[in-house]
PDB file of N, CA and C in Angstrom:
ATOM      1  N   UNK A   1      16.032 -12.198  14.873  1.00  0.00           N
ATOM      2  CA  UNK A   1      15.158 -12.401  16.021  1.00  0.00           C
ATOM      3  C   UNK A   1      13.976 -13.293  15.646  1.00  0.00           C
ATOM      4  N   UNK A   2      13.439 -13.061  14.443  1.00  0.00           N
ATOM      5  CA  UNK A   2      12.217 -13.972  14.079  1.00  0.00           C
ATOM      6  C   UNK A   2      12.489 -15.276  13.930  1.00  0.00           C
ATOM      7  N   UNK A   3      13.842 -15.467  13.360  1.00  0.00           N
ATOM      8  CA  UNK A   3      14.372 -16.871  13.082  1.00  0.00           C
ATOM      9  C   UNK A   3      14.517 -17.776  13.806  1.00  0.00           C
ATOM     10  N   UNK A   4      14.849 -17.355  14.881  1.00  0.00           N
ATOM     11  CA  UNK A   4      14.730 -17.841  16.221  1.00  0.00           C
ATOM     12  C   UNK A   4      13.412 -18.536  17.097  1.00  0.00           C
ATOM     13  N   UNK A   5      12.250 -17.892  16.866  1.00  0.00           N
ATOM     14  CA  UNK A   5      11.201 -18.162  17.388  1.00  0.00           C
ATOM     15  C   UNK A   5      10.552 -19.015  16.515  1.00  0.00           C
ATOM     16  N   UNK A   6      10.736 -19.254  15.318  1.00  0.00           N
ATOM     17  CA  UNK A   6      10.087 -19.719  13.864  1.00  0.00           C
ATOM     18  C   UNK A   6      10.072 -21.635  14.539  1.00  0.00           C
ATOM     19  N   UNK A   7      11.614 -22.167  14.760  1.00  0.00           N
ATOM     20  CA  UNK A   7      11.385 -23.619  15.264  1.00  0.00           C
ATOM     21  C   UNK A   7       9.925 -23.965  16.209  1.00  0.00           C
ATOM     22  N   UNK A   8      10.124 -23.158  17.355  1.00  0.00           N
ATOM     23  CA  UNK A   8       9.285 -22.820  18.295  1.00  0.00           C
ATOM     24  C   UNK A   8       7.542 -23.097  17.792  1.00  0.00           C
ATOM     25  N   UNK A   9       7.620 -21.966  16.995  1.00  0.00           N
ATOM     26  CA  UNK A   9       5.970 -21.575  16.462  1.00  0.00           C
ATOM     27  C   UNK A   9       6.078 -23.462  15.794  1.00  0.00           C
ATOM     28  N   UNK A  10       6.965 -23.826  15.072  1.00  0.00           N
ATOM     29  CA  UNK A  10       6.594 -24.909  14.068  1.00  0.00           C
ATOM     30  C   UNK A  10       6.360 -26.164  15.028  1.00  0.00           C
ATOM     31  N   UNK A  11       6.959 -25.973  15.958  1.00  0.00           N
ATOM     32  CA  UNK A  11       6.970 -27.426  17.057  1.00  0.00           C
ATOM     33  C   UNK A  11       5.110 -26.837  17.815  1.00  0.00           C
ATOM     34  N   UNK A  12       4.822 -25.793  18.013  1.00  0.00           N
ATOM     35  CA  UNK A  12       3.847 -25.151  18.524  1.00  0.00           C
ATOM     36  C   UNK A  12       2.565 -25.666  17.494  1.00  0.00           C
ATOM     37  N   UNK A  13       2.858 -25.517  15.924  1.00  0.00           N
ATOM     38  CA  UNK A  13       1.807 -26.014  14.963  1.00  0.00           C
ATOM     39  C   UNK A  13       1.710 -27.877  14.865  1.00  0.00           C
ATOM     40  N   UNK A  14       2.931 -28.060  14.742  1.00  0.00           N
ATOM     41  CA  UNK A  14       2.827 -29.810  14.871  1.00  0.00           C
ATOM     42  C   UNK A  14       2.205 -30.497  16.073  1.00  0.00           C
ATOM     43  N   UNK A  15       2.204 -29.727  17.447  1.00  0.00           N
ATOM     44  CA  UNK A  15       2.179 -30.324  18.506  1.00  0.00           C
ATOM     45  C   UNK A  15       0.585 -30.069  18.691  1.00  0.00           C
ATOM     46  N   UNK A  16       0.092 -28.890  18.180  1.00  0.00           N
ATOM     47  CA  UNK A  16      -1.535 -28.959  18.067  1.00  0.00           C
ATOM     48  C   UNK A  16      -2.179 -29.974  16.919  1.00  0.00           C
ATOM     49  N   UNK A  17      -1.547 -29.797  15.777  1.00  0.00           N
ATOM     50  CA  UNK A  17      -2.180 -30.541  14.866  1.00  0.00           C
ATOM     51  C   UNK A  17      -1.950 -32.412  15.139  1.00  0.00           C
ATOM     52  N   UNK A  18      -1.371 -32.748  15.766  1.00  0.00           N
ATOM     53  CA  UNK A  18      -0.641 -34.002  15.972  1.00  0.00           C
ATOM     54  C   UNK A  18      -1.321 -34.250  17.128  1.00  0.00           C
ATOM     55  N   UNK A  19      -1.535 -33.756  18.045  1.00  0.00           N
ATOM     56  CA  UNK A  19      -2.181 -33.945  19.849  1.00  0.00           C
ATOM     57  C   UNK A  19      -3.462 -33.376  20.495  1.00  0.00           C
ATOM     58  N   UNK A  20      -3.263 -32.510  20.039  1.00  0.00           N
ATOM     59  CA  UNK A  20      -4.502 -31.790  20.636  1.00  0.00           C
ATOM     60  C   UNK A  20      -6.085 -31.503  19.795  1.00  0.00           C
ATOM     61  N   UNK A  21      -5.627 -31.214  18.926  1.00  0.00           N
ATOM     62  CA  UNK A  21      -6.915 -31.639  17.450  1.00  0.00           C
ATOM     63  C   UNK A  21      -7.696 -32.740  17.675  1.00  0.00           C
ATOM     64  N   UNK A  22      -6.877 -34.282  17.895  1.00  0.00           N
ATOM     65  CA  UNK A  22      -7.668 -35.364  17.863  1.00  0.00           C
ATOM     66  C   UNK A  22      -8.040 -35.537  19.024  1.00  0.00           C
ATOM     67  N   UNK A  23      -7.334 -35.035  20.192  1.00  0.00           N
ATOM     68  CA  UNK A  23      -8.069 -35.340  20.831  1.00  0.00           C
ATOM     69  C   UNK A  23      -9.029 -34.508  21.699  1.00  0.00           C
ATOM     70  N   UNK A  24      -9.687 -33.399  21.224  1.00  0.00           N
ATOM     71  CA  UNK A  24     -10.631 -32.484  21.189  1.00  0.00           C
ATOM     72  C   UNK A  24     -12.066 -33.089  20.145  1.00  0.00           C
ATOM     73  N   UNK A  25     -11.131 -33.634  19.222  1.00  0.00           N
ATOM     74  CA  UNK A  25     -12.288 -34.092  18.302  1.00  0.00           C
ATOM     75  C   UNK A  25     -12.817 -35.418  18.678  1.00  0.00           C
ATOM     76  N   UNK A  26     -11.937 -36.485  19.613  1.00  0.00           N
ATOM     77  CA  UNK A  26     -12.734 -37.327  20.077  1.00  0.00           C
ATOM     78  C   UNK A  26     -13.324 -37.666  21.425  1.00  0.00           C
ATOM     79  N   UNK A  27     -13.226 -36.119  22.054  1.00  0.00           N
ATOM     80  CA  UNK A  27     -14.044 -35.920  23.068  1.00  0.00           C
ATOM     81  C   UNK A  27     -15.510 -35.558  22.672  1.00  0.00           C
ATOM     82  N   UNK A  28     -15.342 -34.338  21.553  1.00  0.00           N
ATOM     83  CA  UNK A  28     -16.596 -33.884  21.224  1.00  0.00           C
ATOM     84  C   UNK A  28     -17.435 -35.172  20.976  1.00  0.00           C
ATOM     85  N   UNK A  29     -16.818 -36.486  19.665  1.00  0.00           N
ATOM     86  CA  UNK A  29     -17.293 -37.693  19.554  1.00  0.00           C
ATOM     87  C   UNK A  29     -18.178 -38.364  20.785  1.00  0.00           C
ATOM     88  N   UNK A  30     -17.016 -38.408  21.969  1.00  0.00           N
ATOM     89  CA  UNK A  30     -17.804 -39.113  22.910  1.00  0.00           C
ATOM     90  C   UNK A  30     -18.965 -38.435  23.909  1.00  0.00           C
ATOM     91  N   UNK A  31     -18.658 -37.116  23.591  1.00  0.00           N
ATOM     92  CA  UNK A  31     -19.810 -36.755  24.188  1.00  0.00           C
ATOM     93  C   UNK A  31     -21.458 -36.895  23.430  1.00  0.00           C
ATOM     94  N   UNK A  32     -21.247 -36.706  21.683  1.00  0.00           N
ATOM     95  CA  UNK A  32     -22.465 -36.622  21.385  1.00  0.00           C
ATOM     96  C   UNK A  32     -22.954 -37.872  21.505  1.00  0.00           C
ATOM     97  N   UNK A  33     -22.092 -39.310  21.499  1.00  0.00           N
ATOM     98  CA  UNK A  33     -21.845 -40.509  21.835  1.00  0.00           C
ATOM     99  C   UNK A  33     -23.537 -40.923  22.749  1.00  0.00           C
ATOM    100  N   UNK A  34     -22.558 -40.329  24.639  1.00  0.00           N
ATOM    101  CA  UNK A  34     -23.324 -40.290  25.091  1.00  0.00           C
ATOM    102  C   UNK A  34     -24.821 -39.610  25.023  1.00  0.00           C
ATOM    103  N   UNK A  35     -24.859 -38.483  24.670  1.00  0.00           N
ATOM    104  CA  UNK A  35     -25.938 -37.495  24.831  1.00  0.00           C
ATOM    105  C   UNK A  35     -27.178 -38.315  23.452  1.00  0.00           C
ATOM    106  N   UNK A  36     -26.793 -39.350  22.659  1.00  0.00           N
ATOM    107  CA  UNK A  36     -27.878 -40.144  22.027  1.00  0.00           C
ATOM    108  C   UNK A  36     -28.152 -41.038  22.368  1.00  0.00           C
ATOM    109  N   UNK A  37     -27.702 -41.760  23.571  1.00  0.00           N
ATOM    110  CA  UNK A  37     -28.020 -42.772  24.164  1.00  0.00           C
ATOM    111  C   UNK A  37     -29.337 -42.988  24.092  1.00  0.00           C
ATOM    112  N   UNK A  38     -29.837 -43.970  23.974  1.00  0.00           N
ATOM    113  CA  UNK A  38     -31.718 -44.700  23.980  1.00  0.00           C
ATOM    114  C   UNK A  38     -31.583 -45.626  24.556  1.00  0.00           C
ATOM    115  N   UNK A  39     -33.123 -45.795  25.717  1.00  0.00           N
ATOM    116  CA  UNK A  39     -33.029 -46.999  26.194  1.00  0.00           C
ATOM    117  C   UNK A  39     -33.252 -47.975  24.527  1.00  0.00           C
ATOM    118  N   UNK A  40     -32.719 -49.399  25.476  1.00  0.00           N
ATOM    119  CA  UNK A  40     -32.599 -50.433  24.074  1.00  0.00           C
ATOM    120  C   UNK A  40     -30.779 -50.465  24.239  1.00  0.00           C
ATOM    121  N   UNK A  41     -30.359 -49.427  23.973  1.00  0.00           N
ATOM    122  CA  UNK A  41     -29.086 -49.433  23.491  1.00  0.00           C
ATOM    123  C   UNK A  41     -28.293 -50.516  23.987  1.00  0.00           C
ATOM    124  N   UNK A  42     -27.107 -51.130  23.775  1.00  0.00           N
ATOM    125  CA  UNK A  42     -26.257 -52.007  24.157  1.00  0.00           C
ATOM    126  C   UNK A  42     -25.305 -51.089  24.583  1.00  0.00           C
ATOM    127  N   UNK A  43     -24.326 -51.101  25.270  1.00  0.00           N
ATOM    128  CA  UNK A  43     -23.390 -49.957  26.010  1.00  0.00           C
ATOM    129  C   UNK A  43     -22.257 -50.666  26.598  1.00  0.00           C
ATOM    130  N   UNK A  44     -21.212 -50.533  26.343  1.00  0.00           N
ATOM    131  CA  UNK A  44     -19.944 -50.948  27.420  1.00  0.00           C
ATOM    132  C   UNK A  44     -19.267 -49.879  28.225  1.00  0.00           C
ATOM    133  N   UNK A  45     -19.103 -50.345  29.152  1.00  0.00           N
ATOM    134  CA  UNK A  45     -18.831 -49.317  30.336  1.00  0.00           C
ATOM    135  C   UNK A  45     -17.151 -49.354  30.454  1.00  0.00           C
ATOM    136  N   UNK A  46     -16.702 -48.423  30.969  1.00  0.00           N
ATOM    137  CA  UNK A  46     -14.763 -48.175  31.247  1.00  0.00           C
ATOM    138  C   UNK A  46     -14.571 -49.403  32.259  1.00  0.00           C
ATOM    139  N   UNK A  47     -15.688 -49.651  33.163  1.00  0.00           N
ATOM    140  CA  UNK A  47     -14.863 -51.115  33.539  1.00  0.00           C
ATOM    141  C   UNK A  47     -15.025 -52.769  33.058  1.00  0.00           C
ATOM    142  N   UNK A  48     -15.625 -52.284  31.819  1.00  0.00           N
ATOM    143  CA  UNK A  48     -16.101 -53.388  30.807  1.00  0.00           C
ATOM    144  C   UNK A  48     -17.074 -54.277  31.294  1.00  0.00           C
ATOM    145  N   UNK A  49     -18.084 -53.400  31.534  1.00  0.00           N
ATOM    146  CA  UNK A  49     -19.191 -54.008  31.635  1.00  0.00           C
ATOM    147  C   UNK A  49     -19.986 -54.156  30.768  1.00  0.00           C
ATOM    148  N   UNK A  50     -21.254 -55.086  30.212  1.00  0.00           N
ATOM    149  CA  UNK A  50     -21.736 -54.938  29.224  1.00  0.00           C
ATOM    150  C   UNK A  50     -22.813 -54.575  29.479  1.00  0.00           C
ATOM    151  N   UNK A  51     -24.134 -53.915  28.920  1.00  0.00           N
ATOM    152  CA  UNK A  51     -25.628 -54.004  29.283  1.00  0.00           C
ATOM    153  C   UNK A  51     -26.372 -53.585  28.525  1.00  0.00           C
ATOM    154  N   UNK A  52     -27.296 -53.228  28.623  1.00  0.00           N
ATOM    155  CA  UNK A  52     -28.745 -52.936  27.740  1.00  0.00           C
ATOM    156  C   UNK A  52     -29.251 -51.734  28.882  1.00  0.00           C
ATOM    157  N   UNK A  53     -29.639 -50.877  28.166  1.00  0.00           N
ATOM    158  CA  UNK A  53     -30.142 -49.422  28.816  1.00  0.00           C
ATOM    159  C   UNK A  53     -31.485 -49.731  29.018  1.00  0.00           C
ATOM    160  N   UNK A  54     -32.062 -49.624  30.245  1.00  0.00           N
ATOM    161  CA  UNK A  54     -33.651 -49.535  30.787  1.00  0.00           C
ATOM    162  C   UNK A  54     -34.449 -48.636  31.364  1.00  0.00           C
ATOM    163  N   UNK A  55     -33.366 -47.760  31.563  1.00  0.00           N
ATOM    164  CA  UNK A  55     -33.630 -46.432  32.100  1.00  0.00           C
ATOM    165  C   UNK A  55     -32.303 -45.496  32.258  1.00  0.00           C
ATOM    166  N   UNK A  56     -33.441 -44.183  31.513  1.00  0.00           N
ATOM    167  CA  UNK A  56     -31.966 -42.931  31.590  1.00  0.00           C
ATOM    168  C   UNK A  56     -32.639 -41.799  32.333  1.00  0.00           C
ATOM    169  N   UNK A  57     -31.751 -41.503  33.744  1.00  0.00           N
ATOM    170  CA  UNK A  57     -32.360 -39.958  34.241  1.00  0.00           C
ATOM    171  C   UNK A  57     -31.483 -39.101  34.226  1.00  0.00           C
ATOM    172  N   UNK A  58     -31.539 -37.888  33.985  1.00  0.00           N
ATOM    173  CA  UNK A  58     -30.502 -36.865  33.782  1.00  0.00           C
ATOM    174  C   UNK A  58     -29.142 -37.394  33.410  1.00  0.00           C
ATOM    175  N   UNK A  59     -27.864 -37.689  34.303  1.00  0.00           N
ATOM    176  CA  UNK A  59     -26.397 -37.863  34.201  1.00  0.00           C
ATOM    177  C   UNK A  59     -26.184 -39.445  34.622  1.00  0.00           C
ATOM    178  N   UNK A  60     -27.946 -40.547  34.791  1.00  0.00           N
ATOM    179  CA  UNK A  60     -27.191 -41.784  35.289  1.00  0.00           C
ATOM    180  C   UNK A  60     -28.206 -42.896  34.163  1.00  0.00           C
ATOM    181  N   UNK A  61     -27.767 -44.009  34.188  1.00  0.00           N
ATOM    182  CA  UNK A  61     -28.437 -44.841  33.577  1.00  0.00           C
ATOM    183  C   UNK A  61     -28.843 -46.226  34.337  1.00  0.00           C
ATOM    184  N   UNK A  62     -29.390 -46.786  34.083  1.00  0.00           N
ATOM    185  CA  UNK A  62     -29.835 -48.114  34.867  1.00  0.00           C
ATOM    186  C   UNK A  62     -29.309 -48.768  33.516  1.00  0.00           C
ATOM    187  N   UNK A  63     -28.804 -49.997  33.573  1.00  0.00           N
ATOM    188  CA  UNK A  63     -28.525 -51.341  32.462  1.00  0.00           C
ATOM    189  C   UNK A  63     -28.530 -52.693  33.049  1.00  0.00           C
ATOM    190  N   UNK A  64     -29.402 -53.322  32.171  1.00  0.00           N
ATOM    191  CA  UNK A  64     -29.236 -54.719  32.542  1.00  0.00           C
ATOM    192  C   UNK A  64     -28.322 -55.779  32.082  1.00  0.00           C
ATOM    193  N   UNK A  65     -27.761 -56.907  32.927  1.00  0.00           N
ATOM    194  CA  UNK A  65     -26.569 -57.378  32.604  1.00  0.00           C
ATOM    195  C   UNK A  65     -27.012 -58.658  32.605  1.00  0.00           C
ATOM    196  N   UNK A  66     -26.193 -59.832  32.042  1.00  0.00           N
ATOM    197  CA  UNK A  66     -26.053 -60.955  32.639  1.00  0.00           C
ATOM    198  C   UNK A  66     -27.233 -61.958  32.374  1.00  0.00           C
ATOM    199  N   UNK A  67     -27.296 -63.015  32.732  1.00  0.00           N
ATOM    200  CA  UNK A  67     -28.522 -64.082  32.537  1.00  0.00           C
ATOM    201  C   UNK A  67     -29.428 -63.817  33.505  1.00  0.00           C
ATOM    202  N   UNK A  68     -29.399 -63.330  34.196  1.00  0.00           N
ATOM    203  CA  UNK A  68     -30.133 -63.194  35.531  1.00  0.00           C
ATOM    204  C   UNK A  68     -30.981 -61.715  35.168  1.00  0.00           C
ATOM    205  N   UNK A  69     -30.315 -60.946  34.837  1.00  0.00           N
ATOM    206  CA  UNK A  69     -31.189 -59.589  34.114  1.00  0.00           C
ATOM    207  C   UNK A  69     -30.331 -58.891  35.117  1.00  0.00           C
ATOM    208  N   UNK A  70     -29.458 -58.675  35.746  1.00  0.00           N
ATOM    209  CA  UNK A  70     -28.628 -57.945  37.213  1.00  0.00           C
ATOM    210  C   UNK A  70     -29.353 -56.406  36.855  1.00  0.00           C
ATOM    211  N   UNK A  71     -29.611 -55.386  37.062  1.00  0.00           N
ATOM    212  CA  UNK A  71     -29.714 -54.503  37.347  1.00  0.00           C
ATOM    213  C   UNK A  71     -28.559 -53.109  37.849  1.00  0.00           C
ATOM    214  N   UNK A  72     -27.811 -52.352  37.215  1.00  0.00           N
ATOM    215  CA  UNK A  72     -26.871 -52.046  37.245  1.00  0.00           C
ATOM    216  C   UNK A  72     -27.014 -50.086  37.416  1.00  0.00           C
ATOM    217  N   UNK A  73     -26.918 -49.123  37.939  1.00  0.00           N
ATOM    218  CA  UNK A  73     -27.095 -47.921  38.052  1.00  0.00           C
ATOM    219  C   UNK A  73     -25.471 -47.695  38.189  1.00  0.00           C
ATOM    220  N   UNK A  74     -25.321 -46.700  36.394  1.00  0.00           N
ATOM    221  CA  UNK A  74     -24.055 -46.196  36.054  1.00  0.00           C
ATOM    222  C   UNK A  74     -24.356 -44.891  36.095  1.00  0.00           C
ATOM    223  N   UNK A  75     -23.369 -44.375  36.154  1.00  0.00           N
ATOM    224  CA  UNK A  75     -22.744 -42.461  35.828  1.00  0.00           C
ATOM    225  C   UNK A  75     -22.862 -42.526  34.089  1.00  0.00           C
ATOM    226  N   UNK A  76     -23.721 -41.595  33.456  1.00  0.00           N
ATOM    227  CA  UNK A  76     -23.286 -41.319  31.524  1.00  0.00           C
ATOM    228  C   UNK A  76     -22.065 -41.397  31.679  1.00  0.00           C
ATOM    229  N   UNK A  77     -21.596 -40.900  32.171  1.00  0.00           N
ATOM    230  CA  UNK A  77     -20.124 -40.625  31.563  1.00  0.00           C
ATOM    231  C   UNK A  77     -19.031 -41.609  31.948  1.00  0.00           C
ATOM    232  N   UNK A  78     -19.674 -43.053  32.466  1.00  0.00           N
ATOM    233  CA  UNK A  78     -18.952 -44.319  32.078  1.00  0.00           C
ATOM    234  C   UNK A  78     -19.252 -45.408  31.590  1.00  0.00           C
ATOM    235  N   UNK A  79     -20.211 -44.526  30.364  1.00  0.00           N
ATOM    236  CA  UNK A  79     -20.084 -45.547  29.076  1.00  0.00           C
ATOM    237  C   UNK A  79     -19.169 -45.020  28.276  1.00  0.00           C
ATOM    238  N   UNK A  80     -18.650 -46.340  27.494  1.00  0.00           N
ATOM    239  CA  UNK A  80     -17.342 -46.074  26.905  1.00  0.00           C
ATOM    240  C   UNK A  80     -17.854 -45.982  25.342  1.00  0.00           C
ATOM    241  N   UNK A  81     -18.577 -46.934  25.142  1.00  0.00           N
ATOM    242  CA  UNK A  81     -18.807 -46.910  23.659  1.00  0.00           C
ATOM    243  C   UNK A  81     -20.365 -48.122  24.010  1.00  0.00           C
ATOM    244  N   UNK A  82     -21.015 -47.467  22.569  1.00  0.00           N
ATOM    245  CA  UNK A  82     -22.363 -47.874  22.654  1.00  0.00           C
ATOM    246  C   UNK A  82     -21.811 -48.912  21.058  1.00  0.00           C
ATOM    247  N   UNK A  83     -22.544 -50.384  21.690  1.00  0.00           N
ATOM    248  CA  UNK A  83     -22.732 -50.865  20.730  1.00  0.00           C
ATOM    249  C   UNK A  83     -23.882 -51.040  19.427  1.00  0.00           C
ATOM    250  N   UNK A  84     -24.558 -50.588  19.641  1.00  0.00           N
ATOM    251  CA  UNK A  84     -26.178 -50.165  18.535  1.00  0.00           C
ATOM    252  C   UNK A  84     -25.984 -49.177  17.677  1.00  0.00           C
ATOM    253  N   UNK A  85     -25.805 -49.795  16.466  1.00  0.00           N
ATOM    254  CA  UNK A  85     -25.808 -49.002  15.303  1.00  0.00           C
ATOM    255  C   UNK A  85     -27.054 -48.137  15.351  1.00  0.00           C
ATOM    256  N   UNK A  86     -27.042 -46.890  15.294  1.00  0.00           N
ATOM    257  CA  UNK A  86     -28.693 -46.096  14.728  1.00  0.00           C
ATOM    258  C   UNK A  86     -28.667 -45.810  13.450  1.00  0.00           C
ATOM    259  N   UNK A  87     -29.956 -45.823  12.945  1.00  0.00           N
ATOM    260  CA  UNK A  87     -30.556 -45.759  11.452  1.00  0.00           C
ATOM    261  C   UNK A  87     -29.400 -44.379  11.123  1.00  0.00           C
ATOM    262  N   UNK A  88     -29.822 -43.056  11.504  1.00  0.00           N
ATOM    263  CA  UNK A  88     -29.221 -42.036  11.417  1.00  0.00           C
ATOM    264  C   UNK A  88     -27.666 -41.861  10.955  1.00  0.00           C
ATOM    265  N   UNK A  89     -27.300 -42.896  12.023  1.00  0.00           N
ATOM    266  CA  UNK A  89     -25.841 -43.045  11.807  1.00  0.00           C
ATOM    267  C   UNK A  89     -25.072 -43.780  10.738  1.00  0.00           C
ATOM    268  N   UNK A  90     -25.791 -44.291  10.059  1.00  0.00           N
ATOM    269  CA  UNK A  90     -25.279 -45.382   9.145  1.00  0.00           C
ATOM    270  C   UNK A  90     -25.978 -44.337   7.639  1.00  0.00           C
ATOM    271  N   UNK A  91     -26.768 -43.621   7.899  1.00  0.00           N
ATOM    272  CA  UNK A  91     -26.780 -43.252   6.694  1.00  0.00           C
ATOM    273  C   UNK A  91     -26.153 -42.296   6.107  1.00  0.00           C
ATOM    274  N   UNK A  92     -25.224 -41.655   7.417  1.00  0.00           N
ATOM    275  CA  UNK A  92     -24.538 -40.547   7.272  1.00  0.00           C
ATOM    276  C   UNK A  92     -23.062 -40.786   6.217  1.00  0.00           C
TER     277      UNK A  92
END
């Protein structure tokens, strides 16, 4: 009877360690991601936008774009990845 369930459990351990691990671990990533955001920052957004942070209130950000300075009010949680290295981070 145990022998039976044993494939099971092993497809059950591969399929967490292989799928679900990383990508738990690079949610946590993108959240602390966001949650250090500073104005200054450089930021690309999920619809590939680029900008510079000028203002952050609670869950939205203002960024400026473009030659013109455009003015842009995003959701945190569609920046994709911040381009600005921080001191902190590099020494880690």
């Amino acid at each position: 009877m145990l022998t039976s369930f044993l494939p099971l459990v092993l497809v059950l351990v591969v399929f967490y360690f292989m799928l679900i691990r990383p990508q738990n671990k690079k949610t946590k990533q993108e959240a602390t991601m966001r949650s250090n955001l500073q104005i200054g920052d450089e930021v690309v957004t999920y619809g590939g936008i680029i900008g510079i942070i000028v203002s952050i209130k609670d869950d939205t950000l203002v960024i400026e774009t473009g030659n013109e300075r455009s003015k842009i009010r995003i959701l945190r949680k569609a920046v994709e990845s911040c381009l600005t290295v921080h001191e902190e981070e590099t020494s880690k």
